[in-house]
PDB file of N, CA and C in Angstrom:
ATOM      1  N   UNK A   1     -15.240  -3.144  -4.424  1.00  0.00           N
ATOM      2  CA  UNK A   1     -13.880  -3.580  -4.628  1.00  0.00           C
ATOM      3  C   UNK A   1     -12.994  -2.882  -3.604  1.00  0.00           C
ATOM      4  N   UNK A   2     -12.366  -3.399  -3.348  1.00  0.00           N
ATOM      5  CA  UNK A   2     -11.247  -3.070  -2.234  1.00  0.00           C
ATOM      6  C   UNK A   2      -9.955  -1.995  -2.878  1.00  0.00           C
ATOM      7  N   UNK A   3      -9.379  -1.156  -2.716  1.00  0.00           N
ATOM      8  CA  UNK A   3      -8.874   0.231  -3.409  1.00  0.00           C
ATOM      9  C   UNK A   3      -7.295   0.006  -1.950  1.00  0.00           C
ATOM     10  N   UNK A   4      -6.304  -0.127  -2.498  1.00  0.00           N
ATOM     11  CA  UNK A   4      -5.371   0.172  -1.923  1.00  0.00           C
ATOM     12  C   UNK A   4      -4.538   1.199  -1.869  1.00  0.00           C
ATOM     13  N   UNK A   5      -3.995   1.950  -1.336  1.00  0.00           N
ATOM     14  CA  UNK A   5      -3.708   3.455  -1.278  1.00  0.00           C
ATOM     15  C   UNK A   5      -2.079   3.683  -1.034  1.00  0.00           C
ATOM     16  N   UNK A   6      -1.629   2.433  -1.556  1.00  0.00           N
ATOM     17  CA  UNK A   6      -0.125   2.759  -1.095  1.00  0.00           C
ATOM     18  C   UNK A   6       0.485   3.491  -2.113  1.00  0.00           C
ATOM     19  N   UNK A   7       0.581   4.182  -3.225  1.00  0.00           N
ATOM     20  CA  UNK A   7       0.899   5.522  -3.677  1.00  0.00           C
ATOM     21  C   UNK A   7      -0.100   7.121  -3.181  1.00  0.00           C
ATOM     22  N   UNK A   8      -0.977   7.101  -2.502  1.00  0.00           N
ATOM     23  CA  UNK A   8      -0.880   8.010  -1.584  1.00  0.00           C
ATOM     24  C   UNK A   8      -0.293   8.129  -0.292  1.00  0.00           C
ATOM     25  N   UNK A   9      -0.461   6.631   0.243  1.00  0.00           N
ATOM     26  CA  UNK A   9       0.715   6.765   1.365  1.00  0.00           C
ATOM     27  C   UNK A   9       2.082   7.040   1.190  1.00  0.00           C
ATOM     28  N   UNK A  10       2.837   6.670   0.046  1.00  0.00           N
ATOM     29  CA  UNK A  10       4.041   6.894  -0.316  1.00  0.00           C
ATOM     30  C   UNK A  10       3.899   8.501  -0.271  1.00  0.00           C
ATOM     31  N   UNK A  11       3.540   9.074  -0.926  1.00  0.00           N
ATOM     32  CA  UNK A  11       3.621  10.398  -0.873  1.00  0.00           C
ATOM     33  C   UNK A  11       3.360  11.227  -0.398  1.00  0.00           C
ATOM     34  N   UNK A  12       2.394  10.746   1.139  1.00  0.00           N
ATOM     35  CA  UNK A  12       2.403  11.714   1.808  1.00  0.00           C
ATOM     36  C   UNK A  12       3.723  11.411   2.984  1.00  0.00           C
ATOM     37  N   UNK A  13       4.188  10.338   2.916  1.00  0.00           N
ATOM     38  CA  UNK A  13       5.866  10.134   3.658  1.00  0.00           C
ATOM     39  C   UNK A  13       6.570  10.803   3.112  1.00  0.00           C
ATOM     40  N   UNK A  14       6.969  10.795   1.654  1.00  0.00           N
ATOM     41  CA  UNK A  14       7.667  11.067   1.072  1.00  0.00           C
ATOM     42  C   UNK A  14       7.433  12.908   1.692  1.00  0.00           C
ATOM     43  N   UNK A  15       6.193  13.262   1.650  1.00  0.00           N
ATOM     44  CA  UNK A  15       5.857  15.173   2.177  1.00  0.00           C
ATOM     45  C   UNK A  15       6.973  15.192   3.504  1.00  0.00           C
ATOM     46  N   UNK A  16       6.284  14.150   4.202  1.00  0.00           N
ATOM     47  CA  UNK A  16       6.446  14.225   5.253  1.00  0.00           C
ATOM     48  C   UNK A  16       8.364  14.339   6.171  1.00  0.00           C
ATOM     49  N   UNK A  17       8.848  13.154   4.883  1.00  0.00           N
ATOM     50  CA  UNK A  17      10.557  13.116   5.430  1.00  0.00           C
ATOM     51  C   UNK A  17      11.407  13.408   4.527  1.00  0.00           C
ATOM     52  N   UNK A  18      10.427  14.242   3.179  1.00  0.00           N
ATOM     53  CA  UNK A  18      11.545  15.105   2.632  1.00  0.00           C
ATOM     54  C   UNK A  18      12.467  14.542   1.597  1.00  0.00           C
ATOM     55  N   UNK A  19      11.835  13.529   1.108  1.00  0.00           N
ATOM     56  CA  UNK A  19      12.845  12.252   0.094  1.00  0.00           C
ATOM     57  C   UNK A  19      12.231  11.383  -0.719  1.00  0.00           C
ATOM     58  N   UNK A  20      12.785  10.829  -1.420  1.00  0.00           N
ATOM     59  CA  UNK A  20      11.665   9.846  -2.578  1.00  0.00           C
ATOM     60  C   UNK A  20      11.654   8.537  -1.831  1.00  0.00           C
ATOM     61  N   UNK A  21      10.906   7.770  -1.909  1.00  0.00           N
ATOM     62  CA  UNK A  21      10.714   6.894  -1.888  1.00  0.00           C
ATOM     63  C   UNK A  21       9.886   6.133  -2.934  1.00  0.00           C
ATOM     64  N   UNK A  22      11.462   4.255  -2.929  1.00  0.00           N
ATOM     65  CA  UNK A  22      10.514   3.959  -4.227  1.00  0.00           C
ATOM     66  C   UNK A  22       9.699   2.554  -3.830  1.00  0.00           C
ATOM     67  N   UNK A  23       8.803   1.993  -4.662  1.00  0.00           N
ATOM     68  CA  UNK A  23       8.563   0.557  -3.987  1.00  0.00           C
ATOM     69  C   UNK A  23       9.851  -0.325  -3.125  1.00  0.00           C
ATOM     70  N   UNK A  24      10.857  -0.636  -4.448  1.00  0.00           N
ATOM     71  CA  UNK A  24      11.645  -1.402  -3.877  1.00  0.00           C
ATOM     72  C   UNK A  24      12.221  -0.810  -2.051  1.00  0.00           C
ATOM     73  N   UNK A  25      12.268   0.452  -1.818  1.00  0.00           N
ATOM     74  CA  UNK A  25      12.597   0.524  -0.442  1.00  0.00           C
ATOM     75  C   UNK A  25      11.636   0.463   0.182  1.00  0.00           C
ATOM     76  N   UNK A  26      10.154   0.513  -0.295  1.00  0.00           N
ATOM     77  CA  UNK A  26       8.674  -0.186   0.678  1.00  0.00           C
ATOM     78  C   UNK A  26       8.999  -1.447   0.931  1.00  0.00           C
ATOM     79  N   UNK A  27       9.063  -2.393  -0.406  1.00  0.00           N
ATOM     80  CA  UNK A  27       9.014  -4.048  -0.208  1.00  0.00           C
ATOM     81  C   UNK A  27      10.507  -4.039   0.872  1.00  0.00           C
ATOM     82  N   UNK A  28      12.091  -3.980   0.691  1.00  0.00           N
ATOM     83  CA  UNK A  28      12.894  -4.115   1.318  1.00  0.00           C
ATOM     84  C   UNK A  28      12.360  -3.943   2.654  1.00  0.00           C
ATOM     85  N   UNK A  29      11.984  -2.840   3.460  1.00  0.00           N
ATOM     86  CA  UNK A  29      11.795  -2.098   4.838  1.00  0.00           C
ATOM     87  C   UNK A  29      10.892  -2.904   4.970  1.00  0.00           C
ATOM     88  N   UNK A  30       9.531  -3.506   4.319  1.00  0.00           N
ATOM     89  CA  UNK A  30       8.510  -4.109   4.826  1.00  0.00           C
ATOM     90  C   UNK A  30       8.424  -5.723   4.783  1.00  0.00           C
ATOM     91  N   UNK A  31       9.356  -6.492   4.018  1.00  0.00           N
ATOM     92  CA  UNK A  31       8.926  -7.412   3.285  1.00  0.00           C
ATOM     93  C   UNK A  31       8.108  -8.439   2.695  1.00  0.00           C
ATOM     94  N   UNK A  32       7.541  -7.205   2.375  1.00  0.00           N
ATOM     95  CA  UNK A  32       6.367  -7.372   1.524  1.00  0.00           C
ATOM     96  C   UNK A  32       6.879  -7.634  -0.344  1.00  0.00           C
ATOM     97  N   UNK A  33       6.836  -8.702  -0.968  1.00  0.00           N
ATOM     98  CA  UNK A  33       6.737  -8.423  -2.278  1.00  0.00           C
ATOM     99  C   UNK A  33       6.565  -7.406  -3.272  1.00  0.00           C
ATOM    100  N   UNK A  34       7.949  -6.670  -4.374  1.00  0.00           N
ATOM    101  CA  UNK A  34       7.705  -5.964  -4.715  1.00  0.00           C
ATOM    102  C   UNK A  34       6.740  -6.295  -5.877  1.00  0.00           C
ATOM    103  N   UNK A  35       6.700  -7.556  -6.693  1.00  0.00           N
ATOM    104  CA  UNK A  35       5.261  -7.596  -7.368  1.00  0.00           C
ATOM    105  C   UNK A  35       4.334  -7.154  -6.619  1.00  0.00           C
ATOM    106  N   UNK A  36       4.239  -7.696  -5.185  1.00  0.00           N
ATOM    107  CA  UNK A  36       2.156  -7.815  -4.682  1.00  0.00           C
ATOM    108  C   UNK A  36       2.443  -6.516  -4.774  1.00  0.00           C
ATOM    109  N   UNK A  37       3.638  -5.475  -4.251  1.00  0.00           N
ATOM    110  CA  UNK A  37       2.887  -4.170  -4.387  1.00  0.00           C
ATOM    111  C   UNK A  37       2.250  -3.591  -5.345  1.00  0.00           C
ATOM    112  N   UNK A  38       3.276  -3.584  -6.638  1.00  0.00           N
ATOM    113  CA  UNK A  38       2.659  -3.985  -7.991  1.00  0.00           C
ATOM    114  C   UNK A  38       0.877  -4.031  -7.851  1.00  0.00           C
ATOM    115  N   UNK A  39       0.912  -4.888  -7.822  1.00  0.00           N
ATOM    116  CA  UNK A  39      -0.321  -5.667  -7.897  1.00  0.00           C
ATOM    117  C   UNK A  39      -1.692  -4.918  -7.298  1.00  0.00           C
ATOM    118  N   UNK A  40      -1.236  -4.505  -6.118  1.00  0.00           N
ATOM    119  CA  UNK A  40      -1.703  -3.991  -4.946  1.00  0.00           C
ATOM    120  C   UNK A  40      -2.185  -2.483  -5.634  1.00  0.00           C
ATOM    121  N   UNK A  41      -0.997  -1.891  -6.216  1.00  0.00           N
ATOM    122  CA  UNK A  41      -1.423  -0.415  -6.943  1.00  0.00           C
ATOM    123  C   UNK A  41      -2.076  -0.439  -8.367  1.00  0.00           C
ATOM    124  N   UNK A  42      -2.690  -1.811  -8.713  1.00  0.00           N
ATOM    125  CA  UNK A  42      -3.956  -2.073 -10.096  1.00  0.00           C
ATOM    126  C   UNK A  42      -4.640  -2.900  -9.366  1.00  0.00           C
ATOM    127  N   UNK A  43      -5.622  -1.521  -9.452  1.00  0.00           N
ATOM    128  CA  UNK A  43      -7.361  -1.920  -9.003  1.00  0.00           C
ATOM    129  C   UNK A  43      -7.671  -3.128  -9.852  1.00  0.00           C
ATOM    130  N   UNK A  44      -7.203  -3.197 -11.101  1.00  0.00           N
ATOM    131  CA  UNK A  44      -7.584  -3.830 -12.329  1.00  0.00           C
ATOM    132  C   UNK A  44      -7.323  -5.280 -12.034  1.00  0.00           C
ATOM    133  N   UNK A  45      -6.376  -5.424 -11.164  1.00  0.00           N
ATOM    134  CA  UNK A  45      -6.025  -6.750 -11.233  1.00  0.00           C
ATOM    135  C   UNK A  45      -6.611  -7.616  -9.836  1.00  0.00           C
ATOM    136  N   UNK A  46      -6.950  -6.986  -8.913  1.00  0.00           N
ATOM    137  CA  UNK A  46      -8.118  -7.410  -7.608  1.00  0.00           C
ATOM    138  C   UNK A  46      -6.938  -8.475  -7.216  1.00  0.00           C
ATOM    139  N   UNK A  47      -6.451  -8.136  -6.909  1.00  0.00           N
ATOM    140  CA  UNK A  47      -5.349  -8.706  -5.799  1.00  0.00           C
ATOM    141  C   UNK A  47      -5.497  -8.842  -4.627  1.00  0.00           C
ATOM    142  N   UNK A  48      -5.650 -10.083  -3.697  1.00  0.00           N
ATOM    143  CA  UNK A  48      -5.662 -10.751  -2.392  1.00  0.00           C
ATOM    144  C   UNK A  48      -4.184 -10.710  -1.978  1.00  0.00           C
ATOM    145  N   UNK A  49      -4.349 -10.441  -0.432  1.00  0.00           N
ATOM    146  CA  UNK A  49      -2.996 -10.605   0.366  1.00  0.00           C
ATOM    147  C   UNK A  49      -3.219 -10.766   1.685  1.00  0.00           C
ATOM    148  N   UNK A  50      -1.920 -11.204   2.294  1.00  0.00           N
ATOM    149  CA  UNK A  50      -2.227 -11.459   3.787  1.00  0.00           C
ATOM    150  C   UNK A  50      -2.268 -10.756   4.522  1.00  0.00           C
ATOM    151  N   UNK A  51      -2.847 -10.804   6.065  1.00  0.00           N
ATOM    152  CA  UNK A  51      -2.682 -10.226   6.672  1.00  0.00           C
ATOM    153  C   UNK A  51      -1.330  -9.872   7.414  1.00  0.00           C
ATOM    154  N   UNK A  52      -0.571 -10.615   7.534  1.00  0.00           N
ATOM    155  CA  UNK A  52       1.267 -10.278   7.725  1.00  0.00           C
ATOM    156  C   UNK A  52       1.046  -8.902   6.700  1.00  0.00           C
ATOM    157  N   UNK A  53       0.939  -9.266   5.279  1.00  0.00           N
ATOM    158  CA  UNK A  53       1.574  -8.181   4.525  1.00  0.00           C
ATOM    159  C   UNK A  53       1.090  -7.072   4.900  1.00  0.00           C
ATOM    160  N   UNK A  54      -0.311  -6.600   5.574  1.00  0.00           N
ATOM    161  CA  UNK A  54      -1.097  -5.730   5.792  1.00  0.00           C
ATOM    162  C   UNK A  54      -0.902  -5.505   6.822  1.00  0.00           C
ATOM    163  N   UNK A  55      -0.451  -5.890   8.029  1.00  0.00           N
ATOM    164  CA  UNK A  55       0.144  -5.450   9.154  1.00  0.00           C
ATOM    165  C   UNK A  55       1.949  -4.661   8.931  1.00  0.00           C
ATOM    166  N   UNK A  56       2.442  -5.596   8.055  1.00  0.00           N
ATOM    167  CA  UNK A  56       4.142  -4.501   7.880  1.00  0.00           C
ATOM    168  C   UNK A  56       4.141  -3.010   7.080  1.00  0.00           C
ATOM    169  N   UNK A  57       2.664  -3.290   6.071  1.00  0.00           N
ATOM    170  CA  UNK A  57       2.616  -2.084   5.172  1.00  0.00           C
ATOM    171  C   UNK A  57       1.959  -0.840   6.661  1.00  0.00           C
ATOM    172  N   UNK A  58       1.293  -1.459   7.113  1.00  0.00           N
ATOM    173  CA  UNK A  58       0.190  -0.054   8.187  1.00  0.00           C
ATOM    174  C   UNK A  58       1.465  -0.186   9.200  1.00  0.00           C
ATOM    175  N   UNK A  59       2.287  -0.722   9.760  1.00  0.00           N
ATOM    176  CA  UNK A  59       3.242  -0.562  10.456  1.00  0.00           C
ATOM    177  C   UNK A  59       4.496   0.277   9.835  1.00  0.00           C
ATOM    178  N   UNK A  60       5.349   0.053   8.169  1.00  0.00           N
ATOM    179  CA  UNK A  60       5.593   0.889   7.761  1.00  0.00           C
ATOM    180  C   UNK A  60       5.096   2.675   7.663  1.00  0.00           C
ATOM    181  N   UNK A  61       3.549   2.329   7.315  1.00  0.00           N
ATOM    182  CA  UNK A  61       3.220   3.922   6.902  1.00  0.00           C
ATOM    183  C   UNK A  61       2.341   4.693   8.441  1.00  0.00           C
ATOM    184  N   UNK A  62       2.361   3.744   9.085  1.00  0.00           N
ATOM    185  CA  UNK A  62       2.251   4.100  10.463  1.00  0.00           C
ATOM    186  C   UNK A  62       0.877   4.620  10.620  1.00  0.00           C
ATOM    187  N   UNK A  63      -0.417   3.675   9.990  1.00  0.00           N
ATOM    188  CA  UNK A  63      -1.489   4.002   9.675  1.00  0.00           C
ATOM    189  C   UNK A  63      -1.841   2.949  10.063  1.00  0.00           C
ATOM    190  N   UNK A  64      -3.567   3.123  10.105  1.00  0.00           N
ATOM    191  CA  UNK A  64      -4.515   2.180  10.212  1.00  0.00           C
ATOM    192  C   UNK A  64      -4.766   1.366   9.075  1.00  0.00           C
ATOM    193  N   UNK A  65      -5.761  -0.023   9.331  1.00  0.00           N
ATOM    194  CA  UNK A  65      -6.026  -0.736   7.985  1.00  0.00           C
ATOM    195  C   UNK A  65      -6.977   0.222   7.500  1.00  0.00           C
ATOM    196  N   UNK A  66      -7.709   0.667   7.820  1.00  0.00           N
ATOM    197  CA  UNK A  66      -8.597   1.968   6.491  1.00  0.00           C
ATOM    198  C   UNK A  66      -7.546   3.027   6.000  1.00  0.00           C
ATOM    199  N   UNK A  67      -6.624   3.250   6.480  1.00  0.00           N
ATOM    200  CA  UNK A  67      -6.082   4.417   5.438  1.00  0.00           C
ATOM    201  C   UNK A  67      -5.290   3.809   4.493  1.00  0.00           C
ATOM    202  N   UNK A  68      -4.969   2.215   4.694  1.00  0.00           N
ATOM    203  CA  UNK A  68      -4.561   1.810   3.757  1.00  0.00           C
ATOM    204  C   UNK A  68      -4.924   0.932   2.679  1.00  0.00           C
ATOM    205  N   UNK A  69      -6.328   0.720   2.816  1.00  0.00           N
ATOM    206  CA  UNK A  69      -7.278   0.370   2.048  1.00  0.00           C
ATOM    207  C   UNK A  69      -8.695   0.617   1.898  1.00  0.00           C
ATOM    208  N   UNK A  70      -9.605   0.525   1.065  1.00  0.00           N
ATOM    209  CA  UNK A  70     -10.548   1.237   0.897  1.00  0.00           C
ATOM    210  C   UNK A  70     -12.074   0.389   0.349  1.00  0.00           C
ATOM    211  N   UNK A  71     -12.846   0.015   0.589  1.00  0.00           N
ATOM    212  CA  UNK A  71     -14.068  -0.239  -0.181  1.00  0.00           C
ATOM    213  C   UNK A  71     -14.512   0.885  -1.061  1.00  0.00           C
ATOM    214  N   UNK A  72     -14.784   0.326  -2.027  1.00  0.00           N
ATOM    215  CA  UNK A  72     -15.513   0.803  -2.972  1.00  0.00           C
ATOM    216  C   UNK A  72     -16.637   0.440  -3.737  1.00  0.00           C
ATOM    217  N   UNK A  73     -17.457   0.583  -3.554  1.00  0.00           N
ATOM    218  CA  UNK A  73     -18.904  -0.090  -3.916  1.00  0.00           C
ATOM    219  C   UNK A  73     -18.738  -0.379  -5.587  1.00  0.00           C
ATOM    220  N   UNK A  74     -18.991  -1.409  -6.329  1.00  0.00           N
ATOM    221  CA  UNK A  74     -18.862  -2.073  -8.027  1.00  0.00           C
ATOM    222  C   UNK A  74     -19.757  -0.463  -8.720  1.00  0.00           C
ATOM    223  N   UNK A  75     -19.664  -0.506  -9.868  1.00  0.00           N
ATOM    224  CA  UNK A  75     -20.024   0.684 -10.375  1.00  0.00           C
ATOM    225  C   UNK A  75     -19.789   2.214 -10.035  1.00  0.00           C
ATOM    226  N   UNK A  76     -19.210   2.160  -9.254  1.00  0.00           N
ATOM    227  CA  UNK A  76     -18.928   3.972  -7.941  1.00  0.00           C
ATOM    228  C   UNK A  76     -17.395   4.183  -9.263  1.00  0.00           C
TER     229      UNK A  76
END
């Protein structure tokens, strides 16, 4: 299953510039949907998205597509 990491990315920005950050200023800055983010942070719910959205989020957190998502082998 695919593991998305955008509440560790949030927080290591958040280390990083000293301020909270909440979804709604991810989705605003990225526009990206604040449901899909939602969505995006429950494994539970196996949520598909585009690649647009996955290019503004790794362009927001100024990362690669692996640090912002993850395989995870079924049963692990």
């Amino acid at each position: 299953m695919i593991i998305f990491r955008i509440k560790e990315l949030v927080a290591e920005k958040e280390r990083k510039e000293l301020r909270k950050i909440t979804l709604t200023e991810v989705s605003e800055t990225t526009g990206v949907n604040r449901t899909t983010l939602s969505k995006m942070l429950n494994p539970a719910v196996r949520h598909s998205t585009t690649t647009s959205a996955i290019e503004a989020l790794c362009k927001y957190f100024n990362c690669r597509v692996e640090d912002l998502m993850v395989y995870v082998p079924e049963g692990d």
